[in-house]
Protein backbone atom coordinates (compact mmCIF):
# COMPACT_ATOMS: atom_id res chain seq x y z
CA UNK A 1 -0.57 8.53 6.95
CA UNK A 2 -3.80 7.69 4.83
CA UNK A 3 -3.19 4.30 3.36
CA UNK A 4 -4.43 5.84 -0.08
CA UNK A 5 -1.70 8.50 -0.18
CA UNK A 6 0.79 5.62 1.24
CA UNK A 7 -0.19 3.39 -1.70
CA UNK A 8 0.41 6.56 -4.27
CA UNK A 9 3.70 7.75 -2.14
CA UNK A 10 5.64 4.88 -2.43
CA UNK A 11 4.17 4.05 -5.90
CA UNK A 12 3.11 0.60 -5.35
CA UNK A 13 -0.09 2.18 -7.64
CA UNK A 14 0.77 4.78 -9.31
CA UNK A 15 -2.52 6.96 -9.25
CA UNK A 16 -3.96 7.70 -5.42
CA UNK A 17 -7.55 7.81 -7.12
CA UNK A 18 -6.34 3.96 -8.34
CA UNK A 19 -5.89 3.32 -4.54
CA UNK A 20 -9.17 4.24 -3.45
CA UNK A 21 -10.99 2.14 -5.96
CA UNK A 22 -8.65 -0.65 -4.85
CA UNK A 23 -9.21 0.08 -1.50
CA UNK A 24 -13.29 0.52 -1.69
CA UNK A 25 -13.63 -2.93 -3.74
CA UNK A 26 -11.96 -4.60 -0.80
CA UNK A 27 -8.39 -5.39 -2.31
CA UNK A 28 -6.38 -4.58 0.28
CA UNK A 29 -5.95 -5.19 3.71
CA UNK A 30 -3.99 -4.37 6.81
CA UNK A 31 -2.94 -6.98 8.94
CA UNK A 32 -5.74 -9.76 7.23
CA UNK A 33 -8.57 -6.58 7.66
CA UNK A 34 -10.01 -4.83 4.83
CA UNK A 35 -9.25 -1.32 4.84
CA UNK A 36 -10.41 1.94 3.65
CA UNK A 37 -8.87 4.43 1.66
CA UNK A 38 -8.86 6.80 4.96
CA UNK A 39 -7.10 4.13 7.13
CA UNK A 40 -4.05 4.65 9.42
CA UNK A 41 -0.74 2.96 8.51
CA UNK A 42 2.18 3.14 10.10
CA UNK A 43 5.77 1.24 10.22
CA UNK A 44 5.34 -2.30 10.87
CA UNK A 45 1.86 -2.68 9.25
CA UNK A 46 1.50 -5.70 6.67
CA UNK A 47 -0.68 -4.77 3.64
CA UNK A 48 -2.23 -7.48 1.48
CA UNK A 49 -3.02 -5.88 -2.19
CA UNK A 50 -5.01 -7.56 -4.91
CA UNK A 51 -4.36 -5.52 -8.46
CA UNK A 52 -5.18 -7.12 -11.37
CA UNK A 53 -5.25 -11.11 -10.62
CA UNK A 54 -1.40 -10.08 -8.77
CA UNK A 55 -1.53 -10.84 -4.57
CA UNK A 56 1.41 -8.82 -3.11
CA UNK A 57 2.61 -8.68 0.30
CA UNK A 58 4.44 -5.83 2.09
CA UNK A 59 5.53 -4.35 4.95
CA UNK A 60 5.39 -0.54 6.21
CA UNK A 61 8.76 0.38 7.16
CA UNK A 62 8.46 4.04 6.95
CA UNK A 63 5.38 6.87 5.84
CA UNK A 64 6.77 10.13 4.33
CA UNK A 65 4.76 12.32 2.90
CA UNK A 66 6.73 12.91 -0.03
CA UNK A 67 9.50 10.77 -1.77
CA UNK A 68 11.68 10.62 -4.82
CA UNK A 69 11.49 7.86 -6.81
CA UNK A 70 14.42 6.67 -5.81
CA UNK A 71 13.50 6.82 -2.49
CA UNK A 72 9.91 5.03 -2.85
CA UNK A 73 11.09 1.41 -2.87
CA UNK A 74 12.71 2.15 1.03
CA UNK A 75 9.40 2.39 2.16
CA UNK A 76 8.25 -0.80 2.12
CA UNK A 77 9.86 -4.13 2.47
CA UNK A 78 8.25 -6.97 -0.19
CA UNK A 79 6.88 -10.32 2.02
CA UNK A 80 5.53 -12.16 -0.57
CA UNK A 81 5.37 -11.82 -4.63
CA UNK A 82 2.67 -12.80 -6.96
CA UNK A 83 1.06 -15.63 -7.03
């Protein structure tokens, strides 16, 4: 899945156009790389996301391409809050 529509899917940002900004100024990364809006992810990747002076850590622990709200927070596993 497109690490844009990831971002958007599990609502860590809430807007996918909001991910590709964040992803074309460099403000997040997959496994310590930075990553563009097009990039793979897949279960077991760690993404490192800078939004608005906030560093959070997670890890991919499943891709759908659509989920309930509900459901959004199961796809990711938080590794480190902000700092």
């Amino acid at each position: 899945m497109r690490l844009d529509k990831f971002l958007k899917v599990s609502r860590i940002i809430k807007r996918r156009t909001v991910a590709n900004e964040a992803c074309d100024r460099g403000r997040v990364m997959i496994g310590g790389k930075v990553a563009k809006p097009s990039s793979e992810v897949k279960p077991g990747d760690e993404l490192d996301i800078l939004l608005g002076g906030t560093h959070v850590r997670v890890r991919v622990l499943s891709t759908q391409e659509h989920a309930l709200k509900a459901d959004a927070t199961g796809m990711y596993e938080m590794l480190g809050g902000a700092q």
